[in-house]
C-alpha atoms as a PDB file:
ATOM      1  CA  UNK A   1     -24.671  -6.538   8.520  1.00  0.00           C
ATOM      2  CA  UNK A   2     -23.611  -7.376   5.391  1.00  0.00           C
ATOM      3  CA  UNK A   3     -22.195 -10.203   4.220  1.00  0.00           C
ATOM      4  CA  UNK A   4     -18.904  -9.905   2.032  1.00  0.00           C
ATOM      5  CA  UNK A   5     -18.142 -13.595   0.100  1.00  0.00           C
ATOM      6  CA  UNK A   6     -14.313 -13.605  -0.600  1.00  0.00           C
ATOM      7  CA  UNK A   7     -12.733 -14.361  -4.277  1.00  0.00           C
ATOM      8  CA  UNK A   8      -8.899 -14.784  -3.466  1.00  0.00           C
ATOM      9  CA  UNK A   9      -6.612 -14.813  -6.455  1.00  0.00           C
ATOM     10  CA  UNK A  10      -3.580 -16.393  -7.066  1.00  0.00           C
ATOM     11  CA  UNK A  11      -2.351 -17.204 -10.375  1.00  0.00           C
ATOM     12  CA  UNK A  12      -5.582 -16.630 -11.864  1.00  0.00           C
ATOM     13  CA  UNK A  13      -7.738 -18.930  -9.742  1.00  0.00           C
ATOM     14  CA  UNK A  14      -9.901 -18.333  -6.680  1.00  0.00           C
ATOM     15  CA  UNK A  15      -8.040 -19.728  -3.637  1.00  0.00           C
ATOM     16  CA  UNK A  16      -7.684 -19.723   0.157  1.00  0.00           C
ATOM     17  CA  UNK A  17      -4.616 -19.367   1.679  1.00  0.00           C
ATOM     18  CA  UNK A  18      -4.275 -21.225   5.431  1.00  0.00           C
ATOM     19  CA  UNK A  19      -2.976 -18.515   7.945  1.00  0.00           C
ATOM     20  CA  UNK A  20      -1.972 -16.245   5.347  1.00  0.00           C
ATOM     21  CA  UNK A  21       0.843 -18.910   4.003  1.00  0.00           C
ATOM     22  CA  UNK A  22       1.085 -18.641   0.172  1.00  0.00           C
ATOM     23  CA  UNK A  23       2.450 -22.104   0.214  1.00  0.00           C
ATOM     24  CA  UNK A  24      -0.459 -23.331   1.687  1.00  0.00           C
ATOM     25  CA  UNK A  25      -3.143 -22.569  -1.114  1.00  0.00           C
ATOM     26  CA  UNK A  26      -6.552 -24.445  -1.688  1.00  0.00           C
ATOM     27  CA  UNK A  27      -7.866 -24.152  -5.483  1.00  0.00           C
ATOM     28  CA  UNK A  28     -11.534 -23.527  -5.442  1.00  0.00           C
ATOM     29  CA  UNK A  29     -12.179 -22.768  -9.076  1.00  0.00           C
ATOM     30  CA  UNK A  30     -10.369 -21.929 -11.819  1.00  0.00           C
ATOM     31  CA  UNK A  31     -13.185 -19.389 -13.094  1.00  0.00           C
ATOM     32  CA  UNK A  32     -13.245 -16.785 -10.807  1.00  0.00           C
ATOM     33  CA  UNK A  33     -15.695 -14.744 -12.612  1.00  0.00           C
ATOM     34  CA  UNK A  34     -18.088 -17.334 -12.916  1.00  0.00           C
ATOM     35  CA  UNK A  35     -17.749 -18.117  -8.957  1.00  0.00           C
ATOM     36  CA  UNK A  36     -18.577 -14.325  -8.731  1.00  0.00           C
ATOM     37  CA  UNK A  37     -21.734 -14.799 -10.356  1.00  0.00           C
ATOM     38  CA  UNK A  38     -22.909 -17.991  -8.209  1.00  0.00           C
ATOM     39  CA  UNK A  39     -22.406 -15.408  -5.400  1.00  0.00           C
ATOM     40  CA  UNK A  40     -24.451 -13.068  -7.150  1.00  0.00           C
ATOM     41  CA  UNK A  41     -26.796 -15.261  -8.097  1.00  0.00           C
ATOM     42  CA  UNK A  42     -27.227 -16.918  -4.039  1.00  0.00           C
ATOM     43  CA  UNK A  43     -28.371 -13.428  -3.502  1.00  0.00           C
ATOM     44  CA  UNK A  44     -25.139 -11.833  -2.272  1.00  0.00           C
ATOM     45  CA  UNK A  45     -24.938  -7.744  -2.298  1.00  0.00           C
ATOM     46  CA  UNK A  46     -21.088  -6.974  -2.423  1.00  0.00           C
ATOM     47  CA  UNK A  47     -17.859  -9.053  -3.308  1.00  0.00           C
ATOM     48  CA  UNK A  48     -14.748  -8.926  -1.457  1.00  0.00           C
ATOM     49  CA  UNK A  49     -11.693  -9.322  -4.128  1.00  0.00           C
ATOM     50  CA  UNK A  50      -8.497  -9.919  -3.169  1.00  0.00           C
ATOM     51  CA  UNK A  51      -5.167 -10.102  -5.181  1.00  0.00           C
ATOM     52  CA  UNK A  52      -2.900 -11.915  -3.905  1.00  0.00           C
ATOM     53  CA  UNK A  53      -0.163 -12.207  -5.656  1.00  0.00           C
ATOM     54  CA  UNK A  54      -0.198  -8.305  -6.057  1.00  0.00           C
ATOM     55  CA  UNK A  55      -0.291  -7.983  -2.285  1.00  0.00           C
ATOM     56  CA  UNK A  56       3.395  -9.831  -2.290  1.00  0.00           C
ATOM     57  CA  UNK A  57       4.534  -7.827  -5.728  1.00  0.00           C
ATOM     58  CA  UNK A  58       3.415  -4.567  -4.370  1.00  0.00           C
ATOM     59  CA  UNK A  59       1.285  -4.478  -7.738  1.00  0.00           C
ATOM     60  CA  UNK A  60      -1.678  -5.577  -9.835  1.00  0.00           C
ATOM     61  CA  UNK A  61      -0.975  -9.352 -11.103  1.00  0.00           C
ATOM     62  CA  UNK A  62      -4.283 -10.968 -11.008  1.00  0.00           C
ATOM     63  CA  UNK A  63      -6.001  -7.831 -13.124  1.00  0.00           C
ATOM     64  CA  UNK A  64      -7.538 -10.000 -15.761  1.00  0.00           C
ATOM     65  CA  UNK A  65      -9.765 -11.768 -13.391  1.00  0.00           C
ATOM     66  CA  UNK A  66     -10.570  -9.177 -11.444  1.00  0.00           C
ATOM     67  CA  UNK A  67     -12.051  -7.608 -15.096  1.00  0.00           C
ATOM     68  CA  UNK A  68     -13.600 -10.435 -15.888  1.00  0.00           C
ATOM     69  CA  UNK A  69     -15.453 -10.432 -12.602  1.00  0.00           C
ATOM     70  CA  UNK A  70     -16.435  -6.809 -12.543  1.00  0.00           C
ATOM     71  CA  UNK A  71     -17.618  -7.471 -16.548  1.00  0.00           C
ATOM     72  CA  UNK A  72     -19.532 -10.721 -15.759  1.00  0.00           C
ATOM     73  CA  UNK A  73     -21.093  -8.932 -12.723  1.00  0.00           C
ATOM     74  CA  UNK A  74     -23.701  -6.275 -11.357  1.00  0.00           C
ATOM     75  CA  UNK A  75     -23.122  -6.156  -7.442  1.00  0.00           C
ATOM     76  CA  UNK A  76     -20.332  -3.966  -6.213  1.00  0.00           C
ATOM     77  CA  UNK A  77     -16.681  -5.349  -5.390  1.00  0.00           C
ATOM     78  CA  UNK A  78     -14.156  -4.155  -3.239  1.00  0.00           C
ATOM     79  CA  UNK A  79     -10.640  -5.284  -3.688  1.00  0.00           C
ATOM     80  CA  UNK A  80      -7.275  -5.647  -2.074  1.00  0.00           C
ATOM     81  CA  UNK A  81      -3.382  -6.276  -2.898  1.00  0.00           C
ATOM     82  CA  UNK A  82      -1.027  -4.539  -4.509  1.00  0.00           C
ATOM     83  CA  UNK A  83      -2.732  -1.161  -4.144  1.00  0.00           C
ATOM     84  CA  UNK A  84      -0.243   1.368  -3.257  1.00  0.00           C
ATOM     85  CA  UNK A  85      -0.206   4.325  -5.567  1.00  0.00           C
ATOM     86  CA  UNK A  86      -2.805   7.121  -6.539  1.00  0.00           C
ATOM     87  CA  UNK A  87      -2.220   5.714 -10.161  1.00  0.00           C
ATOM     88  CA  UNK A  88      -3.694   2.207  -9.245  1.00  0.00           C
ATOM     89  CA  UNK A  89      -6.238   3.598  -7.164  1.00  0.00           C
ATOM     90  CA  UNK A  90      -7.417   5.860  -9.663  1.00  0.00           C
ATOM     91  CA  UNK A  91      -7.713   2.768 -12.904  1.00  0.00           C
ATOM     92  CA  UNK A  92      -9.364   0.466 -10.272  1.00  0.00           C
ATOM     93  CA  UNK A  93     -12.066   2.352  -9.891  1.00  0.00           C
ATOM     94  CA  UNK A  94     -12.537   3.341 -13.229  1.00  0.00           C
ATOM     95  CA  UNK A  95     -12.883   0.196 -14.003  1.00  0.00           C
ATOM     96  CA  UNK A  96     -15.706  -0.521 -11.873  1.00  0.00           C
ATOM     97  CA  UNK A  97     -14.716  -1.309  -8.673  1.00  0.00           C
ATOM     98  CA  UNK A  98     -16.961   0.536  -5.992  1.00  0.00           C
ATOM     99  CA  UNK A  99     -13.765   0.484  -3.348  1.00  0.00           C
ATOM    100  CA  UNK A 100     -10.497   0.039  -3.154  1.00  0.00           C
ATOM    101  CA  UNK A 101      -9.102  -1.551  -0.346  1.00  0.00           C
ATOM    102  CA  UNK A 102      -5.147  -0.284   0.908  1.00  0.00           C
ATOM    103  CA  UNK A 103      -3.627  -2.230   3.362  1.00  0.00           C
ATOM    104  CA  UNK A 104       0.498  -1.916   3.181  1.00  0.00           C
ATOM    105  CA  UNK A 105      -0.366   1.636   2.560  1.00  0.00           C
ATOM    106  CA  UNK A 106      -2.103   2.336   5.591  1.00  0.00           C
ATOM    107  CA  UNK A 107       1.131   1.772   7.589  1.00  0.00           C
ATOM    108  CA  UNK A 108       3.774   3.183   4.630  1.00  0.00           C
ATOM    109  CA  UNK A 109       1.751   5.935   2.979  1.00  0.00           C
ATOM    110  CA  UNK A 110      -0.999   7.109   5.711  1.00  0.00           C
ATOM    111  CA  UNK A 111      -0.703  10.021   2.920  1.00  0.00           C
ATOM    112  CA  UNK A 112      -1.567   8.538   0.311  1.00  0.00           C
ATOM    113  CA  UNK A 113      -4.716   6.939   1.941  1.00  0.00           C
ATOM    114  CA  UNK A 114      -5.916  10.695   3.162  1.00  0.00           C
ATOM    115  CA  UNK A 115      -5.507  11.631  -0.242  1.00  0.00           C
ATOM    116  CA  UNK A 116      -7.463   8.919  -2.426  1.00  0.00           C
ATOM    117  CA  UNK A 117     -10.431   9.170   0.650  1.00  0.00           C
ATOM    118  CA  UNK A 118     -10.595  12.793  -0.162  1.00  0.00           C
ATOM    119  CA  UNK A 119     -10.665  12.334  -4.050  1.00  0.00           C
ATOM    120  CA  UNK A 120     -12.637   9.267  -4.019  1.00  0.00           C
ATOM    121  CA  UNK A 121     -15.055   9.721  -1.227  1.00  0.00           C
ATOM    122  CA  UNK A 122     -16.682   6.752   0.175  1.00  0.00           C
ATOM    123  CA  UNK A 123     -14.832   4.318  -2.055  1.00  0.00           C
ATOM    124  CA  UNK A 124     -11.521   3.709  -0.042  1.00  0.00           C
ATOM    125  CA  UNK A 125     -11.389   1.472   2.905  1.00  0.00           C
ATOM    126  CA  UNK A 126      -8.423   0.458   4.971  1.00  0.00           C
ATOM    127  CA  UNK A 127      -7.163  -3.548   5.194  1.00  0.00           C
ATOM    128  CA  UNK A 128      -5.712  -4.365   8.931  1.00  0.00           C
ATOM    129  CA  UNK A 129      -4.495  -7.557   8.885  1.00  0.00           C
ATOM    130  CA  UNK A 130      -3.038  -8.567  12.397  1.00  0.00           C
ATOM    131  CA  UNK A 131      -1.013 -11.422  13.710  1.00  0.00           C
ATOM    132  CA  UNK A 132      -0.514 -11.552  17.545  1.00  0.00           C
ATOM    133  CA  UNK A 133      -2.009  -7.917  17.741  1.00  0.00           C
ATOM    134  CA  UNK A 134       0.402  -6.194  15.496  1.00  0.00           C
ATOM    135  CA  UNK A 135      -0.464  -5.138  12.030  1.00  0.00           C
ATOM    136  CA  UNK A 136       1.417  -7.059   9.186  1.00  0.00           C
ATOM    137  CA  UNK A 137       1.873  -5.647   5.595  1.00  0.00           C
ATOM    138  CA  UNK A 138       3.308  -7.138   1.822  1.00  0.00           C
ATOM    139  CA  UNK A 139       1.327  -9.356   1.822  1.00  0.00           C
ATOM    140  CA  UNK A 140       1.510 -10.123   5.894  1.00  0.00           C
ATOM    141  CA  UNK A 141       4.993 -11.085   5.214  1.00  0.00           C
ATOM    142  CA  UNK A 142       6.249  -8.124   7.196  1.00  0.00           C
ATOM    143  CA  UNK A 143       4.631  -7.781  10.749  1.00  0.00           C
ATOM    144  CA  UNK A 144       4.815  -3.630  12.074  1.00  0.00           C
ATOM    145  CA  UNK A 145       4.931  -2.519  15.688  1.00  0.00           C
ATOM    146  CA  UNK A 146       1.421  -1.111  15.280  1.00  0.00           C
ATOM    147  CA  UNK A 147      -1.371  -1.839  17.056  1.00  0.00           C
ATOM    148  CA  UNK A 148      -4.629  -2.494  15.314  1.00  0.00           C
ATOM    149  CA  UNK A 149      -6.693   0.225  17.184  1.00  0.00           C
ATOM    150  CA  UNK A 150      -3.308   2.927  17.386  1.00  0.00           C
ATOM    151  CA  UNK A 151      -3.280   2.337  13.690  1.00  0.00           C
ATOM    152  CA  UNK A 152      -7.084   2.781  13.158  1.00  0.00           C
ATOM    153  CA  UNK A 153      -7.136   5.900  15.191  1.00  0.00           C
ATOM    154  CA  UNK A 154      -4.876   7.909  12.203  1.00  0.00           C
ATOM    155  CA  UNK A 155      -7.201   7.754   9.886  1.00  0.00           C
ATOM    156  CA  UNK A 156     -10.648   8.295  12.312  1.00  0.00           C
ATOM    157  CA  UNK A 157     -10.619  12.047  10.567  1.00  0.00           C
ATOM    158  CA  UNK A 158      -9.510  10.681   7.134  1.00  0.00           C
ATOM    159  CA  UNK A 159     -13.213   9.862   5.639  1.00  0.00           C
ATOM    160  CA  UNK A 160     -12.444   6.357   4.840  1.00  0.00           C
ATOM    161  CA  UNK A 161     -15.593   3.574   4.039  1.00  0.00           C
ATOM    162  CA  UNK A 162     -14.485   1.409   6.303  1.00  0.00           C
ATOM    163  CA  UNK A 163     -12.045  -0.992   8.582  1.00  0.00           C
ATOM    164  CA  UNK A 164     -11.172  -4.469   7.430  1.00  0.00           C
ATOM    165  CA  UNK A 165     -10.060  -6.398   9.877  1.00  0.00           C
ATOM    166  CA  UNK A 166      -8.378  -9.302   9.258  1.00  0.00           C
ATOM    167  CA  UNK A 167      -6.886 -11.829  12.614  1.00  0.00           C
ATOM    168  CA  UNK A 168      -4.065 -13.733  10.236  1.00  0.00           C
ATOM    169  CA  UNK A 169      -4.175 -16.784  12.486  1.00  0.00           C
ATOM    170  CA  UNK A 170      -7.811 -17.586  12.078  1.00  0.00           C
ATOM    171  CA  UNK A 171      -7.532 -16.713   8.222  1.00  0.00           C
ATOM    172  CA  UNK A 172      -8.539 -19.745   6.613  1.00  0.00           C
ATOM    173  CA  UNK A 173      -8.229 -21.876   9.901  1.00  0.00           C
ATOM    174  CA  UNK A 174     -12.186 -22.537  10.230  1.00  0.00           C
ATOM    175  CA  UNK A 175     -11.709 -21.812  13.984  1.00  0.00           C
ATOM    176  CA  UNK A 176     -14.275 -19.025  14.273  1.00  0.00           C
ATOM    177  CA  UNK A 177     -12.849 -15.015  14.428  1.00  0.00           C
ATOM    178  CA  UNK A 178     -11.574 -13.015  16.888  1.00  0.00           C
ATOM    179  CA  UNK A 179     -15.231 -11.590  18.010  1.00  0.00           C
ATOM    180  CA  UNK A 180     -13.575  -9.852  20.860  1.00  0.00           C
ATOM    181  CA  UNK A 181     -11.039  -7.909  19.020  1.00  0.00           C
ATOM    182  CA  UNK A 182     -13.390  -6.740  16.638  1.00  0.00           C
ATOM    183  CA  UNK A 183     -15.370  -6.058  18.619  1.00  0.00           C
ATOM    184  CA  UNK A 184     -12.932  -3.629  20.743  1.00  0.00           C
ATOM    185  CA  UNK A 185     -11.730  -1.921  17.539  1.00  0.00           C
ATOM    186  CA  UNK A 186     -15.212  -1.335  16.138  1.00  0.00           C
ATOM    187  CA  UNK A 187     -15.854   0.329  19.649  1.00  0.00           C
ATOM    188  CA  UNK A 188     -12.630   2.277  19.804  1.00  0.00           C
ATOM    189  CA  UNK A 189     -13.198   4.127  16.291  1.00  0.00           C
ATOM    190  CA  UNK A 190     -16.356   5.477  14.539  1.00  0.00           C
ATOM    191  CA  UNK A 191     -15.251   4.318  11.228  1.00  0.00           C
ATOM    192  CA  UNK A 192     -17.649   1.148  10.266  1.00  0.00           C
ATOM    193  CA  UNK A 193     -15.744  -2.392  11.033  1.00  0.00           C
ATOM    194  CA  UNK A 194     -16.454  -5.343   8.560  1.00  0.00           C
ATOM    195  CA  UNK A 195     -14.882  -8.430  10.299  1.00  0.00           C
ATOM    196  CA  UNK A 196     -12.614 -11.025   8.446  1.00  0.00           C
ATOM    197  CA  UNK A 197     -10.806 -14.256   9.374  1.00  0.00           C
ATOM    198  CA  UNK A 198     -12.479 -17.418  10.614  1.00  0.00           C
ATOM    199  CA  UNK A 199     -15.779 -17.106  10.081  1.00  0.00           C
ATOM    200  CA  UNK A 200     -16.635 -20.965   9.903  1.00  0.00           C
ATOM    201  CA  UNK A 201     -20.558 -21.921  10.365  1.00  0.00           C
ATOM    202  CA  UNK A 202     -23.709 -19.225  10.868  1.00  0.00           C
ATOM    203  CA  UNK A 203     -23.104 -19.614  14.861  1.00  0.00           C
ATOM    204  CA  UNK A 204     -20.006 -17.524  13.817  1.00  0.00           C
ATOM    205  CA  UNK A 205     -21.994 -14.879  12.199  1.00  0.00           C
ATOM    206  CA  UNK A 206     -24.360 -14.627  15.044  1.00  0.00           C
ATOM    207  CA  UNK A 207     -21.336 -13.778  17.089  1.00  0.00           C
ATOM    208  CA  UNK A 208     -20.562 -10.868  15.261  1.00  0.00           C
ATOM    209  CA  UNK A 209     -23.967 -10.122  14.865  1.00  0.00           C
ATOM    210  CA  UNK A 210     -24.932  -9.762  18.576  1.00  0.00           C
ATOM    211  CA  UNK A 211     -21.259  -8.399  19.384  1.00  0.00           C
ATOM    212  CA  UNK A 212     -21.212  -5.425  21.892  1.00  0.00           C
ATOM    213  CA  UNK A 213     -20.602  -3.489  18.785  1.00  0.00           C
ATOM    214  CA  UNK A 214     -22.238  -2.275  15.658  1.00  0.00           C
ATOM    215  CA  UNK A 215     -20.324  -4.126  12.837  1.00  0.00           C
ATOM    216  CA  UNK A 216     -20.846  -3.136   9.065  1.00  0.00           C
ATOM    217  CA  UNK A 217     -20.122  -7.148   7.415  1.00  0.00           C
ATOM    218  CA  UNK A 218     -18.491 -10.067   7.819  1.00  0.00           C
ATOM    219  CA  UNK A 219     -16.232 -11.825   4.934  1.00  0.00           C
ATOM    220  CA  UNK A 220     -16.218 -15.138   4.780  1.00  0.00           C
ATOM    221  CA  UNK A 221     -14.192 -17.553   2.321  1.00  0.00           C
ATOM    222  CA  UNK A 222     -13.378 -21.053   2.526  1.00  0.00           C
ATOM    223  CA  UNK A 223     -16.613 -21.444   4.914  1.00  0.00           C
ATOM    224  CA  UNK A 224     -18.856 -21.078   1.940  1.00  0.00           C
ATOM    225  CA  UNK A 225     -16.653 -22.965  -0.181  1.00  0.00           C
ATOM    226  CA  UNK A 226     -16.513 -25.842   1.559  1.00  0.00           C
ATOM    227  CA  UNK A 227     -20.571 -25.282   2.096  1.00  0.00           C
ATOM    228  CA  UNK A 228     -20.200 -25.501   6.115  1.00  0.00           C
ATOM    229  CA  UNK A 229     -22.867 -22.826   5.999  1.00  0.00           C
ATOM    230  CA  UNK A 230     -25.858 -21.721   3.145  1.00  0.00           C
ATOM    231  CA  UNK A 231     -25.548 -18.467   2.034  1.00  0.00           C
ATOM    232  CA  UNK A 232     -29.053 -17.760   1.982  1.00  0.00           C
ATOM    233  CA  UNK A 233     -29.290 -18.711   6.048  1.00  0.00           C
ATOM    234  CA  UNK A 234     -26.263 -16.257   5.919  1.00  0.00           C
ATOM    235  CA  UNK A 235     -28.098 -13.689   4.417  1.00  0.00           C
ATOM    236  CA  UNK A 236     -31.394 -14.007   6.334  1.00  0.00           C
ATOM    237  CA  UNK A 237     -29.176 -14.212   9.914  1.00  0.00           C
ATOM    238  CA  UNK A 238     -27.518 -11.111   8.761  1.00  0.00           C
ATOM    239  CA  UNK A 239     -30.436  -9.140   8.412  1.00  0.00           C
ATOM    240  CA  UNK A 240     -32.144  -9.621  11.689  1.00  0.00           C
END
């Protein structure tokens, strides 16, 4: 499994939102680049990038940190938020990123996604974020009468990277993710699950780890943040 440290950005810092709320934002640094390169550094393969403040404008706002990030490091990044057009897609990942992630646009455009995984093979992931079961978009402002798994079953012949699944009531909560759930989705589809939402000490990542179901990552924010785990013990538990 690998692990996927999370840079949330709002405003131009790296944040963490509690349940999703934009109102209820923790400032971690105010140099997001350079807290991508003590991730890098710690030994970490990927980043996990997510815009924020694009996800709720339905467009890039937090671009010049995300540049910075992808300038100042070597490891690949995926990112999220405000991703919703071929156009987007397309700059993104000419601009280094190694995957895009669309979320909104899994549930409004299942087109769109189809099309960028075909054009950009193995660089397009889907984002399901999920509050009470049901997928929520814009920024999981707007909650949809899909299902996780009914939603991750479109796209099983799309040639997507990967799931990210996302339980919005553990986001940011430190109350350890919905193992189960991930569990069942990663078991229901073929396309490889990384798990997000909770993740709050390594007993969490064990969890995942020994799941009843082969799980690509784990993200993990405010838990490394706040130092409730080492990333190296991460790493190393990850690996067995």
């Amino acid at each position: 499994m690998i692990l996927y440290p999370a840079i949330d950005l709002k405003d131009g810092q790296a944040v963490r939102l509690y349940k999703g709320q934009m109102d209820q934002a923790t400032v971690f640094s105010d140099d997001p680049a350079a807290q991508a390169r003590v991730f890098q550094d710690a030994g970490c393969e990927w980043l996990h990038l997510v815009d924020l403040n694009g996800a709720f404008a339905g467009e890039p706002v937090n671009g010049g940190a995300v540049e910075a990030i992808l300038q100042q490091t070597d490891i690949p990044a995926q990112l999220g938020g405000g991703i919703r057009d071929m156009g987007t897609i397309e700059t993104w990942l000419s601009k280094g990123l190694a995957r895009v992630i669309l979320g909104t646009a899994a549930v409004e455009d299942p087109d769109l996604v189809r099309q960028a995984a075909r054009e950009f093979p193995g660089q397009v992931a889907v984002g399901l974020d999920a509050r009470n079961g049901k997928v929520a978009t814009r920024g999981w402002a707007t909650e949809t009468d899909f299902t996780v798994t009914d939603l991750a079953k479109t796209f099983e012949d799309a040639g997507i990277a990967a799931i990210i699944y996302t339980d919005i009531n553990r986001d940011g909560a430190m109350q350890g993710p919905n193992v189960q759930a991930t569990a069942d989705l990663a078991n229901a589809v073929s396309i490889p699950v990384i798990a997000s939402g909770g993740i709050s000490s390594l007993k969490d990542l064990i969890e995942l780890r020994n799941c009843a179901a082969p799980l690509n990552g784990a993200i993990s924010g405010r838990a490394l943040y706040d130092g409730a785990f080492d990333i190296q013990n991460a790493l190393s538990v990850l690996k067995e």
